[in-house]
PDB file of N, CA and C in Angstrom:
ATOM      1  N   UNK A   1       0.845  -1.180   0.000  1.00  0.00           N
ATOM      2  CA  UNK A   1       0.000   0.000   0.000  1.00  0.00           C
ATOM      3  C   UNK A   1       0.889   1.241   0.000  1.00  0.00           C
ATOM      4  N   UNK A   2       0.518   2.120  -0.995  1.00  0.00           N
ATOM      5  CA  UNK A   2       1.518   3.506  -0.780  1.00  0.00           C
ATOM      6  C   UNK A   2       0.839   4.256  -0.164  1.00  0.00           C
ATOM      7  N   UNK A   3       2.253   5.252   0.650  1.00  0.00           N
ATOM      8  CA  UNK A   3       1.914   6.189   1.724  1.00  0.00           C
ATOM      9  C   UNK A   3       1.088   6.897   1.340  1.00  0.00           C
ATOM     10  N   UNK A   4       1.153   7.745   0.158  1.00  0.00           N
ATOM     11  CA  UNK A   4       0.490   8.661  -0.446  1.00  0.00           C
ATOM     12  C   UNK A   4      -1.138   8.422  -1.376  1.00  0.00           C
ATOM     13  N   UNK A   5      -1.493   9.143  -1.242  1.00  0.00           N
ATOM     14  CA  UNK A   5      -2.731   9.102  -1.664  1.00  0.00           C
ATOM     15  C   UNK A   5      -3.021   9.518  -2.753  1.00  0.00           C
ATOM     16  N   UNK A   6      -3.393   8.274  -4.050  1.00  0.00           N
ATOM     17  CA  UNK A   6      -3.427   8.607  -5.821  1.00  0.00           C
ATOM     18  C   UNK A   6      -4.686   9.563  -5.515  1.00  0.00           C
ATOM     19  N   UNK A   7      -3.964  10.155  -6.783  1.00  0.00           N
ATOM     20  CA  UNK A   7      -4.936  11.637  -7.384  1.00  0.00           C
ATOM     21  C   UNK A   7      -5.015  10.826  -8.512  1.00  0.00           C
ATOM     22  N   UNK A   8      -6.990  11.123  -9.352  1.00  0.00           N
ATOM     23  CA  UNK A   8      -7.061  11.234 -10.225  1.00  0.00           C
ATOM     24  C   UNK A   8      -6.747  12.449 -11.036  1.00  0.00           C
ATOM     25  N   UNK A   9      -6.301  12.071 -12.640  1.00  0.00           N
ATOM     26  CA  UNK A   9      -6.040  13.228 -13.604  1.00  0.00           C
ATOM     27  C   UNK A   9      -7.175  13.399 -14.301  1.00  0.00           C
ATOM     28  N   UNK A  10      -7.895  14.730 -14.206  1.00  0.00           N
ATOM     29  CA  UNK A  10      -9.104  15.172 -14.677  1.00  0.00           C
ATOM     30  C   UNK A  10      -9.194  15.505 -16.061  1.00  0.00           C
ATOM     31  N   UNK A  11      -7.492  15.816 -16.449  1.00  0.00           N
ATOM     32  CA  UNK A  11      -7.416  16.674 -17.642  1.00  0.00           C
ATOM     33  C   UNK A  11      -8.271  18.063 -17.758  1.00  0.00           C
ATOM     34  N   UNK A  12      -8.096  18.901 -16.642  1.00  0.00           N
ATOM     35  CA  UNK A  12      -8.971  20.014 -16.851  1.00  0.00           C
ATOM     36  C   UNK A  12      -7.953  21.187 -17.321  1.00  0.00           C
ATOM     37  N   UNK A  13      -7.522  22.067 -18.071  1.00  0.00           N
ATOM     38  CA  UNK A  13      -6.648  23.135 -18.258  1.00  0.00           C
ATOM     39  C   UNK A  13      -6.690  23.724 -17.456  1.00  0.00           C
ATOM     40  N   UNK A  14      -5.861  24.103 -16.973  1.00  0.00           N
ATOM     41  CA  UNK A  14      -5.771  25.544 -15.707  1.00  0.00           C
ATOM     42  C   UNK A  14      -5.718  25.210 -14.370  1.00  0.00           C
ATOM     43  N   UNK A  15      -6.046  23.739 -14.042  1.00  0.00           N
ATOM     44  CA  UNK A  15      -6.391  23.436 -12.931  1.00  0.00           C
ATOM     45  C   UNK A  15      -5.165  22.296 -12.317  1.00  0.00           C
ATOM     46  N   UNK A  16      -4.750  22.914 -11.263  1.00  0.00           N
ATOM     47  CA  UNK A  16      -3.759  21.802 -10.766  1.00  0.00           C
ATOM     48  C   UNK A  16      -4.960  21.164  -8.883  1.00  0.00           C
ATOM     49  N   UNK A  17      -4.266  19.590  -9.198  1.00  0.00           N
ATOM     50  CA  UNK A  17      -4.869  18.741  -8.208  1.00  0.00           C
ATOM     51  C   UNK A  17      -4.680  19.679  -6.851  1.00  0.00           C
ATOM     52  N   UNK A  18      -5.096  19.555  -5.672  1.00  0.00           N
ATOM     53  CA  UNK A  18      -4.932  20.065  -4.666  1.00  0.00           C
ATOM     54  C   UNK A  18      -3.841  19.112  -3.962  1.00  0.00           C
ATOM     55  N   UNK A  19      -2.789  19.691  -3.041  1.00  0.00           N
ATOM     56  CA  UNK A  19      -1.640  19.363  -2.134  1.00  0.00           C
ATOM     57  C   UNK A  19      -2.459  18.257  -1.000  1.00  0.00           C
ATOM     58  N   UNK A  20      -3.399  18.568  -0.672  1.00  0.00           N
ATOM     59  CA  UNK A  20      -3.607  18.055   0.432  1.00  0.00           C
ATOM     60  C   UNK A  20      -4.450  16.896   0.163  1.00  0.00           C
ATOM     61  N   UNK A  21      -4.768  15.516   0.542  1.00  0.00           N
ATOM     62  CA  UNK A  21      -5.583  14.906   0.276  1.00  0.00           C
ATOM     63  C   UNK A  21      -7.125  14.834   1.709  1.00  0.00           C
ATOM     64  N   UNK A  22      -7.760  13.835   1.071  1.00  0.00           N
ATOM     65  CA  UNK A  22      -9.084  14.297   1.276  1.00  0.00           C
ATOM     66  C   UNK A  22      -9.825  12.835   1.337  1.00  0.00           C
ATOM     67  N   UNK A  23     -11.043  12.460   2.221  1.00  0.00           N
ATOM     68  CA  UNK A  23     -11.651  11.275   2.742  1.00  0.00           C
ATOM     69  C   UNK A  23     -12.717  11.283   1.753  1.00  0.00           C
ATOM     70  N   UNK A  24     -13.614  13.022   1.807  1.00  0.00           N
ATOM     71  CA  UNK A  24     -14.780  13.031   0.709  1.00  0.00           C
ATOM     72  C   UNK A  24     -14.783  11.784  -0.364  1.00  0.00           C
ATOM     73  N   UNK A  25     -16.114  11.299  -0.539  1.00  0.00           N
ATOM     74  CA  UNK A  25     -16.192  10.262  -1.563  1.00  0.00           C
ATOM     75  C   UNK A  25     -16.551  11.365  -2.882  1.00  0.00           C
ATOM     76  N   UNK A  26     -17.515  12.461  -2.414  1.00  0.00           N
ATOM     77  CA  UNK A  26     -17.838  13.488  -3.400  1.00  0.00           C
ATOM     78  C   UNK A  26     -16.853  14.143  -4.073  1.00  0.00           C
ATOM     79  N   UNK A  27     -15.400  13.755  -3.771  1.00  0.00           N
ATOM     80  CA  UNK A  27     -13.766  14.652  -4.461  1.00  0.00           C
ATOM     81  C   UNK A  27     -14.067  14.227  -5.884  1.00  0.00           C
ATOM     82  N   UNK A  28     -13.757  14.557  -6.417  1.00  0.00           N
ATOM     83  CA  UNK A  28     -13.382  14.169  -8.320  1.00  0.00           C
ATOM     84  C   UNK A  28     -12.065  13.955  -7.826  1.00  0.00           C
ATOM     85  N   UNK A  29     -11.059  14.481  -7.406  1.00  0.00           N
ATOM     86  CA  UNK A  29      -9.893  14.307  -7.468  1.00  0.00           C
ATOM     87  C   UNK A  29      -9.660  12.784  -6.259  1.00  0.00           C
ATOM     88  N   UNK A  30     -10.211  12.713  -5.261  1.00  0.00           N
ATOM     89  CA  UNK A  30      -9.647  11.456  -4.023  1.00  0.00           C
ATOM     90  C   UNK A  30     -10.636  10.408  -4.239  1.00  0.00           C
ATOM     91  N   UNK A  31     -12.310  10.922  -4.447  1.00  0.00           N
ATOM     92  CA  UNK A  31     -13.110  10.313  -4.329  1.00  0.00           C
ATOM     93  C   UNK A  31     -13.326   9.028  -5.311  1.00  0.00           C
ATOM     94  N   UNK A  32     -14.943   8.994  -5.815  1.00  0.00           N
ATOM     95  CA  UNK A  32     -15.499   7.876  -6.652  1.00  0.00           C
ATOM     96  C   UNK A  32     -16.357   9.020  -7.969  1.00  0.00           C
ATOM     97  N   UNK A  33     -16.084  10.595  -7.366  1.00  0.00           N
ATOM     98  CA  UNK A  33     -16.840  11.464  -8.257  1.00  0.00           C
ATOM     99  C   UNK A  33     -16.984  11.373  -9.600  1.00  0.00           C
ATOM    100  N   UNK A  34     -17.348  11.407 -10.810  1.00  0.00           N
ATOM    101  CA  UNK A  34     -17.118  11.272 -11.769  1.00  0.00           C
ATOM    102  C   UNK A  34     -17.334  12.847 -12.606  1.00  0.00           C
ATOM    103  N   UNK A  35     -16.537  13.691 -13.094  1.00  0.00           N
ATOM    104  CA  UNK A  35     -16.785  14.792 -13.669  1.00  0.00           C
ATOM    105  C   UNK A  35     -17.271  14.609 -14.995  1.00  0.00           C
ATOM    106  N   UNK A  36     -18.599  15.388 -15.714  1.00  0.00           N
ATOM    107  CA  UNK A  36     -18.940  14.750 -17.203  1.00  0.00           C
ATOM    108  C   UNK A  36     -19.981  16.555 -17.438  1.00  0.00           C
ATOM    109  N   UNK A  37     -19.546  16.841 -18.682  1.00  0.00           N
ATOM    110  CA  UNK A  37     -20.387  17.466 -18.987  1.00  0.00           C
ATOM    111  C   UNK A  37     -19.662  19.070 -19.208  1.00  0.00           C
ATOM    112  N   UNK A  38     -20.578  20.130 -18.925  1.00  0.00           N
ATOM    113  CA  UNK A  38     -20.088  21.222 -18.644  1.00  0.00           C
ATOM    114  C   UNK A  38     -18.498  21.360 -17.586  1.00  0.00           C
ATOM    115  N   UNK A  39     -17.632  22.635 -18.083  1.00  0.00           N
ATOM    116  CA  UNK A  39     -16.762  22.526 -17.082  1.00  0.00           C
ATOM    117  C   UNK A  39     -16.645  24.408 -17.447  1.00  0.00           C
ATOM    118  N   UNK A  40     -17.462  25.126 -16.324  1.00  0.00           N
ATOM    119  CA  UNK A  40     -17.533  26.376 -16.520  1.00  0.00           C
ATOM    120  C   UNK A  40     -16.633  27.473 -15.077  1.00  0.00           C
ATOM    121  N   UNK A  41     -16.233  28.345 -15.422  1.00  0.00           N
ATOM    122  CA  UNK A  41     -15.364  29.168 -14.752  1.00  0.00           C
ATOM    123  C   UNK A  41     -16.781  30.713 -13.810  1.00  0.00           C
ATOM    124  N   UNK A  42     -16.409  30.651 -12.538  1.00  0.00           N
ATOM    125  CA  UNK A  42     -17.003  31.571 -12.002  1.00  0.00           C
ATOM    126  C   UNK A  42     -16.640  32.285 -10.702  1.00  0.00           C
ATOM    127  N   UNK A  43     -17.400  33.268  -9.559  1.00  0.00           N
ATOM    128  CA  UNK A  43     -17.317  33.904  -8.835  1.00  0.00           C
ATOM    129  C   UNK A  43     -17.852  32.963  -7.707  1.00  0.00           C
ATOM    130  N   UNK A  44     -16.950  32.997  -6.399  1.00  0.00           N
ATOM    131  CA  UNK A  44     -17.656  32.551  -5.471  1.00  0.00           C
ATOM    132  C   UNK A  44     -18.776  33.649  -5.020  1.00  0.00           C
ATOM    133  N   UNK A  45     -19.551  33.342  -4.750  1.00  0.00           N
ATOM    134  CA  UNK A  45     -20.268  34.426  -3.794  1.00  0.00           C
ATOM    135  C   UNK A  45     -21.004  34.185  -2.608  1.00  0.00           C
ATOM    136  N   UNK A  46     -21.636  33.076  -2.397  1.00  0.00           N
ATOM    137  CA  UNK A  46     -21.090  32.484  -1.051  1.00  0.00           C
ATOM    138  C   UNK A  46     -20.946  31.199  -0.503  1.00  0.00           C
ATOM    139  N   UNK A  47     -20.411  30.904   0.451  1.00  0.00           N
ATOM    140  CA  UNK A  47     -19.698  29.698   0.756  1.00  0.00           C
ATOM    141  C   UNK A  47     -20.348  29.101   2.492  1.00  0.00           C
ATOM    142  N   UNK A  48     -21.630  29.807   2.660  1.00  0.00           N
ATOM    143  CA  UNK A  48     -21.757  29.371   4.306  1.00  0.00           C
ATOM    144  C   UNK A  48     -22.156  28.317   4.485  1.00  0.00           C
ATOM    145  N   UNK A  49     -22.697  27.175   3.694  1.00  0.00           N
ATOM    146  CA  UNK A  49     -23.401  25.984   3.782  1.00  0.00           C
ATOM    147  C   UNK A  49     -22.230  25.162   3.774  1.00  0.00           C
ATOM    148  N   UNK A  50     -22.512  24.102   4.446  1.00  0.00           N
ATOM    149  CA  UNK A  50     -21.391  23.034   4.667  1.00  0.00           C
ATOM    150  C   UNK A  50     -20.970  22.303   3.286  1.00  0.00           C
ATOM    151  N   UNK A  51     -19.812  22.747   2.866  1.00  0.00           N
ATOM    152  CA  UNK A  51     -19.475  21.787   1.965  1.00  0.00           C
ATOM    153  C   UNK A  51     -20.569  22.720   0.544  1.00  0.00           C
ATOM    154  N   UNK A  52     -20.793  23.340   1.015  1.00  0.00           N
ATOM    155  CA  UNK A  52     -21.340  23.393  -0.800  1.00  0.00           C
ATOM    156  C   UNK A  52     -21.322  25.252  -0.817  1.00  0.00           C
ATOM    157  N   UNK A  53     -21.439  25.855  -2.060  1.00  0.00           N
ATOM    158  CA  UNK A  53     -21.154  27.269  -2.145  1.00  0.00           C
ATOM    159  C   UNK A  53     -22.358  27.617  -3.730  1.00  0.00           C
ATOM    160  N   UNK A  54     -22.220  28.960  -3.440  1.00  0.00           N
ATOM    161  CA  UNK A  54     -23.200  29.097  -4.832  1.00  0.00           C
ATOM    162  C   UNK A  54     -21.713  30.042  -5.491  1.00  0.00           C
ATOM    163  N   UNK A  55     -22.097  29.565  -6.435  1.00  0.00           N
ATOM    164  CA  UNK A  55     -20.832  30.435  -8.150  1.00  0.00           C
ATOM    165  C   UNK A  55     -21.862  31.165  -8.964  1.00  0.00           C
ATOM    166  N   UNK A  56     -21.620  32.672  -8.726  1.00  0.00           N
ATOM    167  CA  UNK A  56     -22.009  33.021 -10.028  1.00  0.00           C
ATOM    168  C   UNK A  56     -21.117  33.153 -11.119  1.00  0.00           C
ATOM    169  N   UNK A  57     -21.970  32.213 -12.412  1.00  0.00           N
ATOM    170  CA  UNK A  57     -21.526  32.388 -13.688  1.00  0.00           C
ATOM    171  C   UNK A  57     -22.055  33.745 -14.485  1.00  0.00           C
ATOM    172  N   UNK A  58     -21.111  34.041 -15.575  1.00  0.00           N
ATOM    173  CA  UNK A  58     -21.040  35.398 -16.324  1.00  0.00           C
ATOM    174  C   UNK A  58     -21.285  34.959 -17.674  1.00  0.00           C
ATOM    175  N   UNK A  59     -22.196  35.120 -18.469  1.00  0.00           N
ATOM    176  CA  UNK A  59     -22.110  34.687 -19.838  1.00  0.00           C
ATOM    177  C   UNK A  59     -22.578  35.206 -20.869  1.00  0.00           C
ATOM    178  N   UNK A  60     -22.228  35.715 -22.257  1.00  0.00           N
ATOM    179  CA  UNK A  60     -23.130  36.417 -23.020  1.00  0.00           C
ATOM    180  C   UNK A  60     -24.186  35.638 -23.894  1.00  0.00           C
ATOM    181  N   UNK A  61     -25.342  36.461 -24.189  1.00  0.00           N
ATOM    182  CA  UNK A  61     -26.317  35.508 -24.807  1.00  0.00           C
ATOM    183  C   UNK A  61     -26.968  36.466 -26.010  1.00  0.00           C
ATOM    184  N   UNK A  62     -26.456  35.838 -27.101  1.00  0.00           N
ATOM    185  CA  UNK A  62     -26.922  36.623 -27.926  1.00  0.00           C
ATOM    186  C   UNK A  62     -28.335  36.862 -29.014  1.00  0.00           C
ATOM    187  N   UNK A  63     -29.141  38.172 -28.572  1.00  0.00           N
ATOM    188  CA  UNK A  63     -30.642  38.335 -28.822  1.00  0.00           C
ATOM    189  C   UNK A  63     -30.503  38.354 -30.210  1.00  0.00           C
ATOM    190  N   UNK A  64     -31.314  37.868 -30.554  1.00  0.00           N
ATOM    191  CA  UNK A  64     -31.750  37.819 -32.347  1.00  0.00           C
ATOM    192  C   UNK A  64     -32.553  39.031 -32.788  1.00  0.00           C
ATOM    193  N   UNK A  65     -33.325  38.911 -31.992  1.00  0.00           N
ATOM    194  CA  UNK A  65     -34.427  40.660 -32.567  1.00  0.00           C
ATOM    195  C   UNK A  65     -33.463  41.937 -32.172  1.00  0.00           C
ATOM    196  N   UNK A  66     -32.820  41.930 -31.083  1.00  0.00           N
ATOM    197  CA  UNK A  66     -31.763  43.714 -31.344  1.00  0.00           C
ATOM    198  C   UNK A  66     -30.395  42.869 -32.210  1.00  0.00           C
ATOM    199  N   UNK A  67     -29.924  41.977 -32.481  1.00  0.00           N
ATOM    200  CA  UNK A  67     -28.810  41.298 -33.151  1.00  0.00           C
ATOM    201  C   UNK A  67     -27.362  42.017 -32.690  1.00  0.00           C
ATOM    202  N   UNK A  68     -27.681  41.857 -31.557  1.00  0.00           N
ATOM    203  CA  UNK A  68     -26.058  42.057 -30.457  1.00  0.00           C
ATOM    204  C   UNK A  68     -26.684  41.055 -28.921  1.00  0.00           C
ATOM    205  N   UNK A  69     -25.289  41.159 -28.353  1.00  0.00           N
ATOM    206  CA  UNK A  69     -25.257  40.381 -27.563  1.00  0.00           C
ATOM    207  C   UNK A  69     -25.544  41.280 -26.355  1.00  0.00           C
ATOM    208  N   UNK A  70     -26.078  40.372 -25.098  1.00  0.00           N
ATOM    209  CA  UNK A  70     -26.423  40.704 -23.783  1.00  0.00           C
ATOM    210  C   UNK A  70     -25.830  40.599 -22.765  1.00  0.00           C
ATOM    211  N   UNK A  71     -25.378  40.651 -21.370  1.00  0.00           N
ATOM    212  CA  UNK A  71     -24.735  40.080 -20.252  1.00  0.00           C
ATOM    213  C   UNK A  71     -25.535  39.294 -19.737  1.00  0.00           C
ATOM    214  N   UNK A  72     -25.730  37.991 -19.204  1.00  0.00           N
ATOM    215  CA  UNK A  72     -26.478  37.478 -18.339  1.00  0.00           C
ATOM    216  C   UNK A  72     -25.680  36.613 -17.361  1.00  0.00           C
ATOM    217  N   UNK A  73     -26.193  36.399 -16.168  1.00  0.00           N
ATOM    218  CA  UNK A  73     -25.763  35.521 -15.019  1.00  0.00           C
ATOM    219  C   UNK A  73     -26.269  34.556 -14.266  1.00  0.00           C
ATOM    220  N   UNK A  74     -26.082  33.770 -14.350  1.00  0.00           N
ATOM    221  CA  UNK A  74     -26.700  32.591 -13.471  1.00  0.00           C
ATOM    222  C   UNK A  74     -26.058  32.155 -12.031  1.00  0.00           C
ATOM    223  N   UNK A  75     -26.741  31.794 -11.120  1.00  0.00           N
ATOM    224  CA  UNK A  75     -25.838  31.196  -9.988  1.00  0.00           C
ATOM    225  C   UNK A  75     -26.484  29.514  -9.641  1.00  0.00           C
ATOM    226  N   UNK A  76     -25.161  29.103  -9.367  1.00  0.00           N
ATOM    227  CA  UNK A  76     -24.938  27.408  -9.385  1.00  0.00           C
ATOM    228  C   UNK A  76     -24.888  27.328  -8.315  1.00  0.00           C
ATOM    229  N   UNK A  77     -25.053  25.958  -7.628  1.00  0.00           N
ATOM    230  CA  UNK A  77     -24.824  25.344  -6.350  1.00  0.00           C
ATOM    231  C   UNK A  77     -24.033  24.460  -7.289  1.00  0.00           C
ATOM    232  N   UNK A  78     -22.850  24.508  -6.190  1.00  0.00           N
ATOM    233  CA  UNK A  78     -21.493  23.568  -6.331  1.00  0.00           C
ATOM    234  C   UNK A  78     -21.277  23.293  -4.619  1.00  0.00           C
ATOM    235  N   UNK A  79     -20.754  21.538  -4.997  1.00  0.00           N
ATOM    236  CA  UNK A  79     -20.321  20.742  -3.907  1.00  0.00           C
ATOM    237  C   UNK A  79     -18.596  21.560  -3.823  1.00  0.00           C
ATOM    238  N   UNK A  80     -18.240  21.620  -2.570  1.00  0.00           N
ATOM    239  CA  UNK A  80     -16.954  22.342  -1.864  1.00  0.00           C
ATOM    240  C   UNK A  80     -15.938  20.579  -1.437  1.00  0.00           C
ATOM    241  N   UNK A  81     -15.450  19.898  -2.134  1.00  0.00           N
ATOM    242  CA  UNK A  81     -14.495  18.448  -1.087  1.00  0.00           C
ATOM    243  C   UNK A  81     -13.473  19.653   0.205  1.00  0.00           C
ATOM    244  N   UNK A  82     -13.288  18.714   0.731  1.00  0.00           N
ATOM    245  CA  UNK A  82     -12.778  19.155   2.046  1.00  0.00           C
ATOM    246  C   UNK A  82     -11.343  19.554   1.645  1.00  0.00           C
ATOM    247  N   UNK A  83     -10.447  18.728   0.579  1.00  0.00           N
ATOM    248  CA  UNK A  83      -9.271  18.898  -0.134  1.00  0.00           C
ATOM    249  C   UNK A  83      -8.887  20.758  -0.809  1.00  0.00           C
ATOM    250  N   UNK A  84     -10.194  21.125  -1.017  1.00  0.00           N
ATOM    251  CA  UNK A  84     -10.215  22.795  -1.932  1.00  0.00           C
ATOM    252  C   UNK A  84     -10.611  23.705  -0.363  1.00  0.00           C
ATOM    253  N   UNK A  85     -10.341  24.528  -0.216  1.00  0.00           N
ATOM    254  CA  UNK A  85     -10.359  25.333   0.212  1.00  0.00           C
ATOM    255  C   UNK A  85     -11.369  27.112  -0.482  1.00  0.00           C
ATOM    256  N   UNK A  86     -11.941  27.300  -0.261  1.00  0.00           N
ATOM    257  CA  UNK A  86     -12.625  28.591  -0.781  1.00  0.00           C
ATOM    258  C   UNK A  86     -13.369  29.442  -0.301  1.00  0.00           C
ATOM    259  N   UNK A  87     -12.967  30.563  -0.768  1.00  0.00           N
ATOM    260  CA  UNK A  87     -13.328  31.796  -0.418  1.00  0.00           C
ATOM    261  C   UNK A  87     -14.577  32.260  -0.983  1.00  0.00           C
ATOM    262  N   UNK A  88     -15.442  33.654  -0.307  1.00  0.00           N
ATOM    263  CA  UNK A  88     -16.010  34.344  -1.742  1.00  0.00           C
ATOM    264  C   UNK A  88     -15.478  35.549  -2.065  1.00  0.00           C
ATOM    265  N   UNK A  89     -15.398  35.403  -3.593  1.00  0.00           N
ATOM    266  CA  UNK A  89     -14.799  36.013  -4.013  1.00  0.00           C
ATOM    267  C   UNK A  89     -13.749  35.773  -5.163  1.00  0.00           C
ATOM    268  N   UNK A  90     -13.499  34.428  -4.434  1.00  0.00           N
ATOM    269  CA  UNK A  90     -12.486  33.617  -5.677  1.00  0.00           C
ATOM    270  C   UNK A  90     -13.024  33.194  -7.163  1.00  0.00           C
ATOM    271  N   UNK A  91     -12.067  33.377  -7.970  1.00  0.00           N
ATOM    272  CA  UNK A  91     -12.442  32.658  -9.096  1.00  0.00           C
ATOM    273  C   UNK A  91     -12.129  31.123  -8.838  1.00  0.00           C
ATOM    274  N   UNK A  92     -13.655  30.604  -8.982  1.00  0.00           N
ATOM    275  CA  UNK A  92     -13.454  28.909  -9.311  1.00  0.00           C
ATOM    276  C   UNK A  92     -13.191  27.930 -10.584  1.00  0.00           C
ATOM    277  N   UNK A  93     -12.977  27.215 -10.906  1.00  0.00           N
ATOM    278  CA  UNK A  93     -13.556  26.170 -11.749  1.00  0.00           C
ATOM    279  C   UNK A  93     -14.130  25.042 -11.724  1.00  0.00           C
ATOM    280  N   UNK A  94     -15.750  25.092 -11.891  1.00  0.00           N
ATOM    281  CA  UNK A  94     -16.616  23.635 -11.404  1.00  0.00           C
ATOM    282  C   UNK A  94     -17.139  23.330 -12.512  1.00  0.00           C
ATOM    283  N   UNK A  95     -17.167  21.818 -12.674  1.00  0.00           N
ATOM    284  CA  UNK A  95     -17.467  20.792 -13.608  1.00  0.00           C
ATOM    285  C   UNK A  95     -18.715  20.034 -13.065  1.00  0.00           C
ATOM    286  N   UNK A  96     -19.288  19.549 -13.940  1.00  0.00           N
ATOM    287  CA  UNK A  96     -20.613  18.875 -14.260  1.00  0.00           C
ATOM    288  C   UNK A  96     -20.466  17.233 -13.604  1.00  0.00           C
ATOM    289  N   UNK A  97     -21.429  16.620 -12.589  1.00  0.00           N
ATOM    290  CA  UNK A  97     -21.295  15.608 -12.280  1.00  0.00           C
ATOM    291  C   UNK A  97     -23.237  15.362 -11.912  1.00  0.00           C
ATOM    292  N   UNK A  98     -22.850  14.108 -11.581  1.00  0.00           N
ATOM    293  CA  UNK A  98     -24.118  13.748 -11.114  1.00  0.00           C
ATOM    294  C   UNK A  98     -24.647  14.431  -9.523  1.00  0.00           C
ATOM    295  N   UNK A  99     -26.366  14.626  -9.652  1.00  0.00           N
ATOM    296  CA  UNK A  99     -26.745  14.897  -8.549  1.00  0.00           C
ATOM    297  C   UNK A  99     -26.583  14.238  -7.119  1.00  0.00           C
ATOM    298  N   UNK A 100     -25.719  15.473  -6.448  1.00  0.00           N
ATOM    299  CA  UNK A 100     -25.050  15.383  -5.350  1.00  0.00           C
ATOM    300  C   UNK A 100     -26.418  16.000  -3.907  1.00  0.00           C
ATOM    301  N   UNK A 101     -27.462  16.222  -4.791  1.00  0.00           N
ATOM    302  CA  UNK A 101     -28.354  17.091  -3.529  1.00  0.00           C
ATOM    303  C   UNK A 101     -29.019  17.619  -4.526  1.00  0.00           C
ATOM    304  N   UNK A 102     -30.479  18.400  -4.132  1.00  0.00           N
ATOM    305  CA  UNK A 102     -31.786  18.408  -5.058  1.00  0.00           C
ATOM    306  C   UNK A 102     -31.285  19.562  -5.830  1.00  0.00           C
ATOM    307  N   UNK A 103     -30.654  20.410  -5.483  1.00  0.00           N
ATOM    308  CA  UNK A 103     -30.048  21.575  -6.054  1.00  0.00           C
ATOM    309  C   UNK A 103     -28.353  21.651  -6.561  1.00  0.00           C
ATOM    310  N   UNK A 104     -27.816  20.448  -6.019  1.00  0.00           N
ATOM    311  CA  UNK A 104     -26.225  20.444  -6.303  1.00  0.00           C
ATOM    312  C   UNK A 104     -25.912  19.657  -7.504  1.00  0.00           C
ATOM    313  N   UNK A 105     -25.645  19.958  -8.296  1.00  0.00           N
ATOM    314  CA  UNK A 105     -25.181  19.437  -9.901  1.00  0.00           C
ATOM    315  C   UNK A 105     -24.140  19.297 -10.273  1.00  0.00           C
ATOM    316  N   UNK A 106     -23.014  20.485  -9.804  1.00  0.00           N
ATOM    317  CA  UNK A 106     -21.749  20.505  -9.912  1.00  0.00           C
ATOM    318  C   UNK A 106     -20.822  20.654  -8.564  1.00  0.00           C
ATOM    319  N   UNK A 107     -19.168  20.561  -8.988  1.00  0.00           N
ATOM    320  CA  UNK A 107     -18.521  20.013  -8.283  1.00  0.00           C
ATOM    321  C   UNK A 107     -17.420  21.455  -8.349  1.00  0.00           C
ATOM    322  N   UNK A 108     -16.789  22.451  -7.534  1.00  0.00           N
ATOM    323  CA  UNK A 108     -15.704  23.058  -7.247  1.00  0.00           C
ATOM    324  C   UNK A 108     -14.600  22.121  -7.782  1.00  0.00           C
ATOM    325  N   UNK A 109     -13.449  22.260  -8.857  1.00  0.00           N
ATOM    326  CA  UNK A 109     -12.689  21.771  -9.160  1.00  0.00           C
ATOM    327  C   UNK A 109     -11.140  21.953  -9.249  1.00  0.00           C
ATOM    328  N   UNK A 110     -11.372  23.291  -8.784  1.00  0.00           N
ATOM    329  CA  UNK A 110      -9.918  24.106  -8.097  1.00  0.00           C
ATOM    330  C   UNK A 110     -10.382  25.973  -7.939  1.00  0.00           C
ATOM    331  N   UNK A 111      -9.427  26.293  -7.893  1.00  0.00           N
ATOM    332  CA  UNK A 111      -9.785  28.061  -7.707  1.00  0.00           C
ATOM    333  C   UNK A 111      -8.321  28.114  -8.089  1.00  0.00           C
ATOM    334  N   UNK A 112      -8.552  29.081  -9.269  1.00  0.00           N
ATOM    335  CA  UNK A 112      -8.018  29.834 -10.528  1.00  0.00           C
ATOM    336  C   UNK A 112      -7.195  31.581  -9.800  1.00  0.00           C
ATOM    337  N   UNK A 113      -6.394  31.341 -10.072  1.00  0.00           N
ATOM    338  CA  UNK A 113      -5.736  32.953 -10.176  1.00  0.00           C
ATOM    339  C   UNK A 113      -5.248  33.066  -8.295  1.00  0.00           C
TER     340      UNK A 113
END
């Protein structure tokens, strides 16, 4: 048995595994998580619920009847593993997994910058 504890490789750009390891089964990186789908970049904004945080996303959407584009924002519930650490305020990156909770869809996958 090795001392250390395998990290899965997510292949996500930008994103390095976290230093510390982690028990969470919900980790993508320690766990059984499986990441699939969307893998979108956002704002923490807040983080008080155990283990889980809402991200607002920033995205443009472009109207057909004025034929320019709009700002719009959405906010996500993302699962927090015990391995990431986060703030609000931080830029995150969370990826698409299976439902983790009636509202939790995605997964915190590092924090960017």
């Amino acid at each position: 048995m090795p001392a250390f504890k395998l990290v899965k490789n997510l292949k996500v750009p930008g994103v390095e595994p976290p230093r510390e390891a982690c028990k969470d089964p919900n980790c993508p990186w320690h766990g059984t998580l499986k990441v699939r789908g969307l893998i979108l970049e956002g704002f923490v904004e807040k983080a008080k619920a155990r283990k889980m945080a809402v991200v607002r996303h920033d995205y443009l959407y472009y109207s057909e009847k004025y034929k320019r584009y709009e700002r719009r924002m959405s906010k996500i519930h993302a699962h927090i593993p015990e391995c990431i650490k986060v703030e609000p305020g931080q830029k995150v990156v969370i990826g698409e997994c299976r439902p983790i909770a009636k509202t939790v869809k995605f997964v915190v996958l590092g924090v960017k910058g």
